[in-house]
N, C-alpha and C. Protein backbone atom coordinates (compact mmCIF):
# COMPACT_ATOMS: atom_id res chain seq x y z
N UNK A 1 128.30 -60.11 -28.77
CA UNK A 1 127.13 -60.75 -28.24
C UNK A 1 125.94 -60.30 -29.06
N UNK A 2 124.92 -61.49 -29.71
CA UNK A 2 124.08 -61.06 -30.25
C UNK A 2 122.85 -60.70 -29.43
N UNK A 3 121.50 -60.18 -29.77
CA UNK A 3 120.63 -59.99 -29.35
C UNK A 3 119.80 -61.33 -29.10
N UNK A 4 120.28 -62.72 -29.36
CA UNK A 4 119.53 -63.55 -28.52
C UNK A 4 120.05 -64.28 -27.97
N UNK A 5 119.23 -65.24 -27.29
CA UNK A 5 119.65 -65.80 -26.25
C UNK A 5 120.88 -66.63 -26.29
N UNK A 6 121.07 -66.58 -24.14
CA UNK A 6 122.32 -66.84 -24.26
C UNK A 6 122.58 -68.70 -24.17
N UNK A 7 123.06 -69.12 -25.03
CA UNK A 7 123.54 -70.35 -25.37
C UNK A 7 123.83 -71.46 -23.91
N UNK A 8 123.84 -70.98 -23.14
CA UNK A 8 123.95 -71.35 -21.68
C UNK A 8 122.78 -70.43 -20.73
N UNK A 9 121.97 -70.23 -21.57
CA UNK A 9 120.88 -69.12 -20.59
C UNK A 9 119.83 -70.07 -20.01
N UNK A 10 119.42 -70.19 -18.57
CA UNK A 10 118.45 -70.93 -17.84
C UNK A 10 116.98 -70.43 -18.42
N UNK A 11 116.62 -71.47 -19.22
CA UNK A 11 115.32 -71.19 -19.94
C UNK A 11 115.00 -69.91 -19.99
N UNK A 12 113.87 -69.42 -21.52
CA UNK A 12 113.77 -68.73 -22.30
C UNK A 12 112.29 -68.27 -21.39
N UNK A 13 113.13 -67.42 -20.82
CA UNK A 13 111.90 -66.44 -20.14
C UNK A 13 110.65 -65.54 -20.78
N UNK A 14 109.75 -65.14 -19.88
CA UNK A 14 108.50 -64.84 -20.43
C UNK A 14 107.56 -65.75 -20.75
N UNK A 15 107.62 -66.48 -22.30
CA UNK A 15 106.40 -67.40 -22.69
C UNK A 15 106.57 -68.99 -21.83
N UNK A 16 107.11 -69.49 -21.29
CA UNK A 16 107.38 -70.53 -20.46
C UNK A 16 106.67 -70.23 -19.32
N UNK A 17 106.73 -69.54 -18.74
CA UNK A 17 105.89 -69.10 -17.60
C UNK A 17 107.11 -69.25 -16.24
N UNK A 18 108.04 -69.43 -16.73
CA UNK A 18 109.02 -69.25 -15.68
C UNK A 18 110.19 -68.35 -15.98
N UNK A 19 110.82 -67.75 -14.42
CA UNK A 19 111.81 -66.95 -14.89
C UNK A 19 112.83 -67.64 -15.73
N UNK A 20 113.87 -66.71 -16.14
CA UNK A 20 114.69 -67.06 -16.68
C UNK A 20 115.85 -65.93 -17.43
N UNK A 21 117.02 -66.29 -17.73
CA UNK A 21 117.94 -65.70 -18.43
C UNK A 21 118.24 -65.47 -19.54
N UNK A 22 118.59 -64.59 -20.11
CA UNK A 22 118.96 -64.08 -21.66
C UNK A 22 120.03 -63.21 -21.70
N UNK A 23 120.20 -62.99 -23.18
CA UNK A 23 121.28 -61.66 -23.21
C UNK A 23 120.18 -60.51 -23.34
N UNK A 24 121.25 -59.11 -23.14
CA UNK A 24 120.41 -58.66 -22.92
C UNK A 24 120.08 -57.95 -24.44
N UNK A 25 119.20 -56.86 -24.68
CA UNK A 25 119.01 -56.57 -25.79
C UNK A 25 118.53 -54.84 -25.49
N UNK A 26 118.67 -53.84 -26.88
CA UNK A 26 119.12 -52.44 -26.56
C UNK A 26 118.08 -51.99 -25.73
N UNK A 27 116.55 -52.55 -25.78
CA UNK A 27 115.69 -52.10 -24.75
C UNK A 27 115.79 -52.67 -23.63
N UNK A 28 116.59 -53.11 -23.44
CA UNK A 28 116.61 -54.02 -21.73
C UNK A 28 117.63 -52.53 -21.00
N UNK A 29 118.58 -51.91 -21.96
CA UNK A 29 119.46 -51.16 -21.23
C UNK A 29 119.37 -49.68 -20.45
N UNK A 30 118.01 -48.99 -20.50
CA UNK A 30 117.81 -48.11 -19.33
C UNK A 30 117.44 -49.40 -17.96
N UNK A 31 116.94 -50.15 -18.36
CA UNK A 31 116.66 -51.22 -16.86
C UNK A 31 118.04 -51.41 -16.42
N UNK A 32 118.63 -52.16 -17.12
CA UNK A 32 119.98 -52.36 -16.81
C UNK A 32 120.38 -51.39 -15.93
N UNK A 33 120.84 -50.11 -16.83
CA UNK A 33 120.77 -48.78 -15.95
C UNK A 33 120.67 -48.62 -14.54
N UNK A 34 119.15 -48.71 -14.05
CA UNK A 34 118.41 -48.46 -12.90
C UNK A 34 118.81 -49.46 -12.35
N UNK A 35 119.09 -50.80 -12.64
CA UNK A 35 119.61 -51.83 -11.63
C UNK A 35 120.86 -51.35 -11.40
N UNK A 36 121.64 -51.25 -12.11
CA UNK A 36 123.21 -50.65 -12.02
C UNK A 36 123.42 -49.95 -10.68
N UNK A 37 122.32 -48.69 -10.93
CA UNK A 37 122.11 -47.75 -9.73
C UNK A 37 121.98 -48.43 -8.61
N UNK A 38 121.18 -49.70 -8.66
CA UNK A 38 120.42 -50.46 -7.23
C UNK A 38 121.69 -50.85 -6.93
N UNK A 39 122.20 -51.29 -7.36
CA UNK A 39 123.81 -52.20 -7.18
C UNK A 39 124.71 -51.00 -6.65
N UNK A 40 125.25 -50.36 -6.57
CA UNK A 40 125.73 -49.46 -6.83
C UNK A 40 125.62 -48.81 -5.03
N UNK A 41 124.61 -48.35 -4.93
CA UNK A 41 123.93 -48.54 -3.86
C UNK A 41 124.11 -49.44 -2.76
N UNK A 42 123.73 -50.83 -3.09
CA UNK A 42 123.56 -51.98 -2.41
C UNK A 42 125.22 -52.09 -1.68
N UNK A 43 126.28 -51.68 -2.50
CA UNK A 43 127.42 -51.91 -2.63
C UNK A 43 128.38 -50.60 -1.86
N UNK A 44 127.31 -49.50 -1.54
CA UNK A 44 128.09 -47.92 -0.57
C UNK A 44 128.99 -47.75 -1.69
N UNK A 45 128.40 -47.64 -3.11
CA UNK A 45 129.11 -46.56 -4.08
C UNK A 45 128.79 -46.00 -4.44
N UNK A 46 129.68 -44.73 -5.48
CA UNK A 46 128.90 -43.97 -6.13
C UNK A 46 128.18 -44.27 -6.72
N UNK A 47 127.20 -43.58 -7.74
CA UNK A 47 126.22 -44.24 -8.03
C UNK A 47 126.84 -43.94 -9.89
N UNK A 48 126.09 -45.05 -11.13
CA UNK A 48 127.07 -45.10 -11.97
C UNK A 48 126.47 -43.88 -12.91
N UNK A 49 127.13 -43.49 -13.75
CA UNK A 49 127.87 -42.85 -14.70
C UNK A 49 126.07 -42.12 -15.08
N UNK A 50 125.56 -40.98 -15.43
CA UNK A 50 124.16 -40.85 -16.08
C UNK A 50 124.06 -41.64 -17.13
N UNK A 51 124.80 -41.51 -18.16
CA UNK A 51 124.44 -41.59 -19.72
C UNK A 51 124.97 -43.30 -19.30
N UNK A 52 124.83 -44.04 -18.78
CA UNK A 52 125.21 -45.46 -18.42
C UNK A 52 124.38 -46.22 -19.51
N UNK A 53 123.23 -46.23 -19.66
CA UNK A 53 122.49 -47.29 -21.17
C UNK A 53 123.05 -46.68 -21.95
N UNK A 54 123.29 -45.37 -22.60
CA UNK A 54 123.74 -45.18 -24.31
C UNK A 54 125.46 -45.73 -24.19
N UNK A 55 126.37 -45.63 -22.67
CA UNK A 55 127.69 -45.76 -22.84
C UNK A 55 127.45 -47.63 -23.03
N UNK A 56 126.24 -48.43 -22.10
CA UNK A 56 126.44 -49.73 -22.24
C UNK A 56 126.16 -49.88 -23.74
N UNK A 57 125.06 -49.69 -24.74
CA UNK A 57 124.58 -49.65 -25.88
C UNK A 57 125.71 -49.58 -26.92
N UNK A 58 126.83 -48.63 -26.59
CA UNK A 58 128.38 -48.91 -27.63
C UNK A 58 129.21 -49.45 -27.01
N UNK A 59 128.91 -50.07 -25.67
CA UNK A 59 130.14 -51.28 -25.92
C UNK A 59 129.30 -52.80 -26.10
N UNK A 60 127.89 -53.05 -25.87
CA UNK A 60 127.24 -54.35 -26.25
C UNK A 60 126.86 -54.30 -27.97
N UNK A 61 126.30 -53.00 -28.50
CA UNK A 61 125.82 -52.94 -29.63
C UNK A 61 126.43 -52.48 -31.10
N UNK A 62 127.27 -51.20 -30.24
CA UNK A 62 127.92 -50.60 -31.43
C UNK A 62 129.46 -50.43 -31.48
N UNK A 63 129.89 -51.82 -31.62
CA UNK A 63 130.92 -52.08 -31.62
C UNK A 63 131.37 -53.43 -32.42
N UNK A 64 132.25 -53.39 -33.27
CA UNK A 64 132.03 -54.21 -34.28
C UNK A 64 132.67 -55.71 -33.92
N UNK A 65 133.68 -55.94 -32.58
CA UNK A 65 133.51 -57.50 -31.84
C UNK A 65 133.89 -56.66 -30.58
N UNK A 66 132.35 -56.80 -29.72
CA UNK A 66 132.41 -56.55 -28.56
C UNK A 66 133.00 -57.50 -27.47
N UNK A 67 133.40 -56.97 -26.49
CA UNK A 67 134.14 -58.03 -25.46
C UNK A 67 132.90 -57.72 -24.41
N UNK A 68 132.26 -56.87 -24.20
CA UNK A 68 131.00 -56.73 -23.11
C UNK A 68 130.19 -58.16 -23.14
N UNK A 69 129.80 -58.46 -22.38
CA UNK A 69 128.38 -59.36 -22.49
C UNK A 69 127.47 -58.57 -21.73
N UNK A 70 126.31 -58.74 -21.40
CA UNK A 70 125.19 -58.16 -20.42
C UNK A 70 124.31 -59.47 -20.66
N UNK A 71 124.15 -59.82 -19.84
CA UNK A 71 122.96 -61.29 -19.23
C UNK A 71 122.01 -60.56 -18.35
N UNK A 72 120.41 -60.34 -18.73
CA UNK A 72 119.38 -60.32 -17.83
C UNK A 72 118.81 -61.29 -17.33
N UNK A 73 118.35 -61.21 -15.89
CA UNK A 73 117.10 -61.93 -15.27
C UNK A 73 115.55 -61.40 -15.50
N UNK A 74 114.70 -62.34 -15.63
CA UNK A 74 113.50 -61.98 -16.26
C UNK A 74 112.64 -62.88 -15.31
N UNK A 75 111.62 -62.18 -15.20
CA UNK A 75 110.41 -62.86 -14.45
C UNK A 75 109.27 -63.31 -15.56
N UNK A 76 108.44 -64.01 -15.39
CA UNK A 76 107.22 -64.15 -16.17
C UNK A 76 106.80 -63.54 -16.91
N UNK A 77 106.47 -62.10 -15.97
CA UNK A 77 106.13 -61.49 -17.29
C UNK A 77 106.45 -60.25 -17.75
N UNK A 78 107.89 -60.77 -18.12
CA UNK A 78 108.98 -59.82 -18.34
C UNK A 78 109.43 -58.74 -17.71
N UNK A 79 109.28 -58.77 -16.65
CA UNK A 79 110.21 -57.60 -16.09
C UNK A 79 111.33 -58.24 -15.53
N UNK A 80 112.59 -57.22 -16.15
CA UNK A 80 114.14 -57.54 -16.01
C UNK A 80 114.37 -57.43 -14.23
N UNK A 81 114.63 -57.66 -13.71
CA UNK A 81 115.12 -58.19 -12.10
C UNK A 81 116.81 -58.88 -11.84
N UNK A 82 117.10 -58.59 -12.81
CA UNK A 82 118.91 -58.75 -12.22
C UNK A 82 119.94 -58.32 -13.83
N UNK A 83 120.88 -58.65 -13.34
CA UNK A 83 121.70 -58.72 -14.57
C UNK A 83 122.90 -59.19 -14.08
N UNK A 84 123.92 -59.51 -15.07
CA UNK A 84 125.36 -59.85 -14.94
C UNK A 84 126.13 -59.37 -16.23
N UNK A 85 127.30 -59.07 -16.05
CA UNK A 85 127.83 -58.33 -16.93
C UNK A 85 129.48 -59.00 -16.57
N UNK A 86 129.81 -59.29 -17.71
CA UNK A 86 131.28 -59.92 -18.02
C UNK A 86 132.17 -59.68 -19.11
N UNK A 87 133.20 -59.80 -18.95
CA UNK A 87 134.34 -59.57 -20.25
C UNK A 87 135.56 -60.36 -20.12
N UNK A 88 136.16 -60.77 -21.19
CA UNK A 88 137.41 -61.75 -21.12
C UNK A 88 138.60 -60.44 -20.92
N UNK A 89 139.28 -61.28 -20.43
CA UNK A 89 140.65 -60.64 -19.64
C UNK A 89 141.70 -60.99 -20.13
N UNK A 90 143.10 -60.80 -19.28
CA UNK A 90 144.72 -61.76 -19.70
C UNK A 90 145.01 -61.63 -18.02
N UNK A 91 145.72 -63.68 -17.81
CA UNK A 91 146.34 -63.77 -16.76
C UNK A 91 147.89 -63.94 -17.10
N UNK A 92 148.71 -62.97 -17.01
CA UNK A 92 150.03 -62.79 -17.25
C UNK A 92 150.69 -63.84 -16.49
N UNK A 93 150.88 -64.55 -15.40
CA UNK A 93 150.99 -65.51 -14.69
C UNK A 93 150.83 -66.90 -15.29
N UNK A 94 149.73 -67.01 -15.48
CA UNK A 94 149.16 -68.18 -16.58
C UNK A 94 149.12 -68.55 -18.01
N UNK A 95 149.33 -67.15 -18.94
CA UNK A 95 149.41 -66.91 -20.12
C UNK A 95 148.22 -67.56 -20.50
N UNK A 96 147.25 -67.00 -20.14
CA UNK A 96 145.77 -67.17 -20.76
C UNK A 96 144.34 -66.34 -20.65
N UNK A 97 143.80 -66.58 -20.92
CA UNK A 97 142.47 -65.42 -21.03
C UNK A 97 141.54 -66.53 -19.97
N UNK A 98 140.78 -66.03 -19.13
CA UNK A 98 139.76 -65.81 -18.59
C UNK A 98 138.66 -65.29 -18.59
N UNK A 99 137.54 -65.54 -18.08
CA UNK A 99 136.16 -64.29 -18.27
C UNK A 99 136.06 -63.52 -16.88
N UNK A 100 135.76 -62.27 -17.07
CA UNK A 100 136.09 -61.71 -15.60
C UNK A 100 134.77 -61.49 -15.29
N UNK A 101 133.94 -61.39 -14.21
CA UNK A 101 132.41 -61.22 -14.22
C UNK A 101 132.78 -59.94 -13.44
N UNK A 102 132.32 -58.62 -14.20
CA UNK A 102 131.91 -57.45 -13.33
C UNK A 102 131.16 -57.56 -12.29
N UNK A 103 130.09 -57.56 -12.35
CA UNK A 103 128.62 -57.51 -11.84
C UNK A 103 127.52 -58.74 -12.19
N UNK A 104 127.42 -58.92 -10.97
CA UNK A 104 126.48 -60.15 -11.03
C UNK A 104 125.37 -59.44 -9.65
N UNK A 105 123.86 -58.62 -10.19
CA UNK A 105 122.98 -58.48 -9.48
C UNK A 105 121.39 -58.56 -9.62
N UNK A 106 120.42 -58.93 -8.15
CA UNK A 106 119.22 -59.07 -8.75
C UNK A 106 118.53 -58.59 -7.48
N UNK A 107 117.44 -58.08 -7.57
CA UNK A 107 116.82 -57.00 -6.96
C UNK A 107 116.63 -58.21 -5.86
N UNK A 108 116.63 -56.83 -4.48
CA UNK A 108 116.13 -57.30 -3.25
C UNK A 108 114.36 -58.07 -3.23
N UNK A 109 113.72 -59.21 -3.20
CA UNK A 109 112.57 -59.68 -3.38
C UNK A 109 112.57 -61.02 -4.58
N UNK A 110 113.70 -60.51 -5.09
CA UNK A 110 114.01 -61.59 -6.34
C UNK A 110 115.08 -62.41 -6.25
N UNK A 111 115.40 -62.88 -5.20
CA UNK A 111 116.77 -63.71 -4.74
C UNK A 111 115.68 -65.14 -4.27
N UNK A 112 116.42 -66.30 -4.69
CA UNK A 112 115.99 -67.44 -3.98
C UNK A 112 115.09 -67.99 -4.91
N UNK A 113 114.81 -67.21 -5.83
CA UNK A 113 113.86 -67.73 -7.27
C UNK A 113 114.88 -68.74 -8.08
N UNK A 114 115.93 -69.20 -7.69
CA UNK A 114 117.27 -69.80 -8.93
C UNK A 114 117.33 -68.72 -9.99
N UNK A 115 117.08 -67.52 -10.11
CA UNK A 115 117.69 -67.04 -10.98
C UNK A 115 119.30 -66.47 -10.88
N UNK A 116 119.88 -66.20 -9.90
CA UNK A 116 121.53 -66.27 -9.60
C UNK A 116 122.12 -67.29 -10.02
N UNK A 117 121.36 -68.52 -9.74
CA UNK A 117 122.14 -69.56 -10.19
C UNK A 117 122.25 -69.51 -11.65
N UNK A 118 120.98 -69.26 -12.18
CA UNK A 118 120.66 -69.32 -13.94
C UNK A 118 121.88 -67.94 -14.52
N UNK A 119 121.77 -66.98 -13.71
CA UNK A 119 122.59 -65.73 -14.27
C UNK A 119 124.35 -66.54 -14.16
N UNK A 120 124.45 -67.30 -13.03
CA UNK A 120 125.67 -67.78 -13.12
C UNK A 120 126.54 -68.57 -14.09
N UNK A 121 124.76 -69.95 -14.50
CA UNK A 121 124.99 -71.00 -15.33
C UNK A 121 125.70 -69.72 -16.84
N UNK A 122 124.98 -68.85 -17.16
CA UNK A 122 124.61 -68.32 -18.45
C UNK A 122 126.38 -67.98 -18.41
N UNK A 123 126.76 -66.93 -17.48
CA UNK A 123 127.91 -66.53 -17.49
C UNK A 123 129.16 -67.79 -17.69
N UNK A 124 128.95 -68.78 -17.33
CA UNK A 124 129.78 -69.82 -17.68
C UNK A 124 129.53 -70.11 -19.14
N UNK A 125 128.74 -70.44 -19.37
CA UNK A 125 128.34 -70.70 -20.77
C UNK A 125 129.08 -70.15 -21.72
N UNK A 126 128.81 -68.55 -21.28
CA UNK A 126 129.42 -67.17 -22.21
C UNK A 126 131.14 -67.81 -22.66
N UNK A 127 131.88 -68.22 -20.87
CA UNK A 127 133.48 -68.38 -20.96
C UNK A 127 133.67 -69.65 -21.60
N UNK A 128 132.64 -70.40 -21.61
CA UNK A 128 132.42 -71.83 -22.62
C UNK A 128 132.50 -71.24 -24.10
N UNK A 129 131.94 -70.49 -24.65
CA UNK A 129 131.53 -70.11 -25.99
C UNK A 129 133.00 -69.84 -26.53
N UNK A 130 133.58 -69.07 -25.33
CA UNK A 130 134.68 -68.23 -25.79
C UNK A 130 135.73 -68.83 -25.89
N UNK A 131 135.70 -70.18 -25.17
CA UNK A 131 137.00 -71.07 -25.43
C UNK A 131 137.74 -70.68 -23.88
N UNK A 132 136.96 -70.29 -23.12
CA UNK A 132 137.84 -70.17 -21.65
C UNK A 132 137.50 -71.25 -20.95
N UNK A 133 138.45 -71.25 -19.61
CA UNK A 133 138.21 -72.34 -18.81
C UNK A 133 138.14 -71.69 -17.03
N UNK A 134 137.99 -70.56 -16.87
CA UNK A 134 138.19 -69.83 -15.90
C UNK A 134 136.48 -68.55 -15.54
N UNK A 135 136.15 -68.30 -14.65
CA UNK A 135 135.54 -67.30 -14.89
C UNK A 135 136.02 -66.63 -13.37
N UNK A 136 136.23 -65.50 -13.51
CA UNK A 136 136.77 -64.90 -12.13
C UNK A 136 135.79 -63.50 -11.86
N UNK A 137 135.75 -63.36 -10.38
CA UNK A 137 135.29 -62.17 -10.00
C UNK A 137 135.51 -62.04 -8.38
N UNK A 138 134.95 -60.48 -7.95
CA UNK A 138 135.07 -60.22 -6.96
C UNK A 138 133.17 -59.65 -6.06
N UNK A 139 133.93 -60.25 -4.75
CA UNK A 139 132.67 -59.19 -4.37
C UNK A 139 133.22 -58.49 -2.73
N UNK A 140 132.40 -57.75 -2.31
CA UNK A 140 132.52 -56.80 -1.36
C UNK A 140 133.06 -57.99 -0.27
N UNK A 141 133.83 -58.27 0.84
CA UNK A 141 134.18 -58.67 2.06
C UNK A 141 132.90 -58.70 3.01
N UNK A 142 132.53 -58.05 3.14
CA UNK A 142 131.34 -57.77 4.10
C UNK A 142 129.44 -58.42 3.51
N UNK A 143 129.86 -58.61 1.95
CA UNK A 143 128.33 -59.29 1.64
C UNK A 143 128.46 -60.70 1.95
N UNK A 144 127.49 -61.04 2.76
CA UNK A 144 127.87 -62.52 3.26
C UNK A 144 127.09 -63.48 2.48
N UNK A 145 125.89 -62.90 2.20
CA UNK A 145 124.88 -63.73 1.44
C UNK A 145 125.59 -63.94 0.01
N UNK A 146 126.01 -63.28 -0.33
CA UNK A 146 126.80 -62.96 -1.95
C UNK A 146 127.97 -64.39 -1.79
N UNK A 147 128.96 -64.01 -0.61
CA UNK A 147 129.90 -65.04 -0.32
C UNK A 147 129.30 -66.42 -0.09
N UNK A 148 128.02 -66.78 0.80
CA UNK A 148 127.20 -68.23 1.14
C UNK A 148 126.69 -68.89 -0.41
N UNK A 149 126.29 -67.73 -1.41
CA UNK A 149 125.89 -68.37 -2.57
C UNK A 149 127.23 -68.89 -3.34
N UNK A 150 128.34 -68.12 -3.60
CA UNK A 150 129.16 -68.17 -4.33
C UNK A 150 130.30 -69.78 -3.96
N UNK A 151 130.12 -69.77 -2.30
CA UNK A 151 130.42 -70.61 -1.77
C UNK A 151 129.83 -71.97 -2.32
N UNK A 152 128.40 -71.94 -2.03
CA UNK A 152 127.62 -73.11 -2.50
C UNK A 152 127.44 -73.81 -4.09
N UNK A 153 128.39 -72.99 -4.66
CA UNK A 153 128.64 -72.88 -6.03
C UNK A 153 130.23 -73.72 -6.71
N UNK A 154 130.42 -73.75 -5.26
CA UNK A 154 131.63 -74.48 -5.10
C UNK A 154 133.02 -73.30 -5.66
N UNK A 155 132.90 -72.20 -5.76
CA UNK A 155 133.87 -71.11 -6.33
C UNK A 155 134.28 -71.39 -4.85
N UNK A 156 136.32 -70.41 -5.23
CA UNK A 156 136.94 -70.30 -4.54
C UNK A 156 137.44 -68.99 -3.89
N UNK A 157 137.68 -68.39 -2.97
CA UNK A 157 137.85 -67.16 -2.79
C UNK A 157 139.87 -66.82 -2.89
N UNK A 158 140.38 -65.97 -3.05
CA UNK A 158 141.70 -65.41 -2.84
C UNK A 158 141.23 -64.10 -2.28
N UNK A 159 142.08 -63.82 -0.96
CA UNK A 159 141.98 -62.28 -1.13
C UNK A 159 143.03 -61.18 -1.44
N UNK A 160 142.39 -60.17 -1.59
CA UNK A 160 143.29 -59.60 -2.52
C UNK A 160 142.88 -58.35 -2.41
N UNK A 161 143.93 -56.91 -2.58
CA UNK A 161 143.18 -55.49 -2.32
C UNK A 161 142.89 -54.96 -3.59
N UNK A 162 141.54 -54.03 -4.18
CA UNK A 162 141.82 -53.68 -5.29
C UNK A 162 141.80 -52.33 -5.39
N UNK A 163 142.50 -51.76 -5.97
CA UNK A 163 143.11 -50.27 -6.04
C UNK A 163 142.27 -49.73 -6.73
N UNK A 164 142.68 -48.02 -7.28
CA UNK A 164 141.71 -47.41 -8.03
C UNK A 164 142.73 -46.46 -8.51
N UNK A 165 142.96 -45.95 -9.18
CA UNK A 165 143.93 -45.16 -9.66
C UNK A 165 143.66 -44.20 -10.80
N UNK A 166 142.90 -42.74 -10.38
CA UNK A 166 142.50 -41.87 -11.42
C UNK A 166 143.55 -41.81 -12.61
N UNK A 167 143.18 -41.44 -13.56
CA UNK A 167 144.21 -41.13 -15.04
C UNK A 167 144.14 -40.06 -15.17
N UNK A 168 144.73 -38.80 -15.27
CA UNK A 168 144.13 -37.49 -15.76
C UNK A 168 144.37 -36.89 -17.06
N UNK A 169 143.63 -36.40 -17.89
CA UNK A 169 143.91 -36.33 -19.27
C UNK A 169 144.77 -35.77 -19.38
């Protein structure tokens, strides 16, 4: 992913005077960061990793074909207010690749602006670019607003448990 915009990104935020979506770029990633945390939070988890912008920074920047994407939300006048973060996958079942969306979040006060939708459009775009036809993700059981949007989006739900399984060196 390069440092500009994303090819499916809901208008070019800042000088337009409306919000809007982009990729993100290496100064967007302590924000990123601090949203991470908000999410994180929002979600009754731990909270992520410290060094989280320099670890996002080598898998969006310093990596020579990254599979990361990072998509920001942007307000007027430029302050970052959400993000989404995705990577292509394998469906062993299907024998094909997909885009999996990690994280798709935007600060409490900044919902209902269409920028979810724009962070959504962008993320399709991304599995467009890539030659996919799928974009998959999960969210918490209990976020309902998360489920009413995703719903209205016409996505489909499966449920399904997801495990966690430490590795130890």
């Amino acid at each position: 992913m390069g440092a500009s915009g994303a090819s499916g990104a809901s208008g070019a935020s800042g000088a337009s005077g409306a919000p809007g979506v982009r990729h993100a770029r290496p100064a967007d990633l302590p924000r990123v960061a601090e949203l991470a945390a908000e999410h994180a939070s929002y979600e009754k988890s731990a909270p992520p990793v410290p060094d989280l912008a320099e670890r996002l920074g080598v898998l969006l920047f310093d990596t020579p074909a990254p599979r990361l994407r990072c998509l920001v939300a942007e307000l007027p006048d430029g302050e970052v207010v959400g993000y989404a973060t995705c990577a292509p996958e394998l469906s062993t079942w299907e024998g094909r690749e997909y885009l999996t969306m990690d994280c798709l979040f935007l600060r409490d006060g900044n919902r209902g602006l269409g920028l979810g939708a724009a962070l959504m459009d962008a993320v399709v775009a991304e599995a467009r670019d890539l030659g996919l036809t799928e974009v998959q993700w999960q969210t918490p059981a209990w976020n309902e607003g998360a489920i009413r949007f995703y719903d209205r989006l016409g996505a489909r739900a499966k449920e399904k448990l997801r495990y966690f399984l430490p590795v130890q060196g």
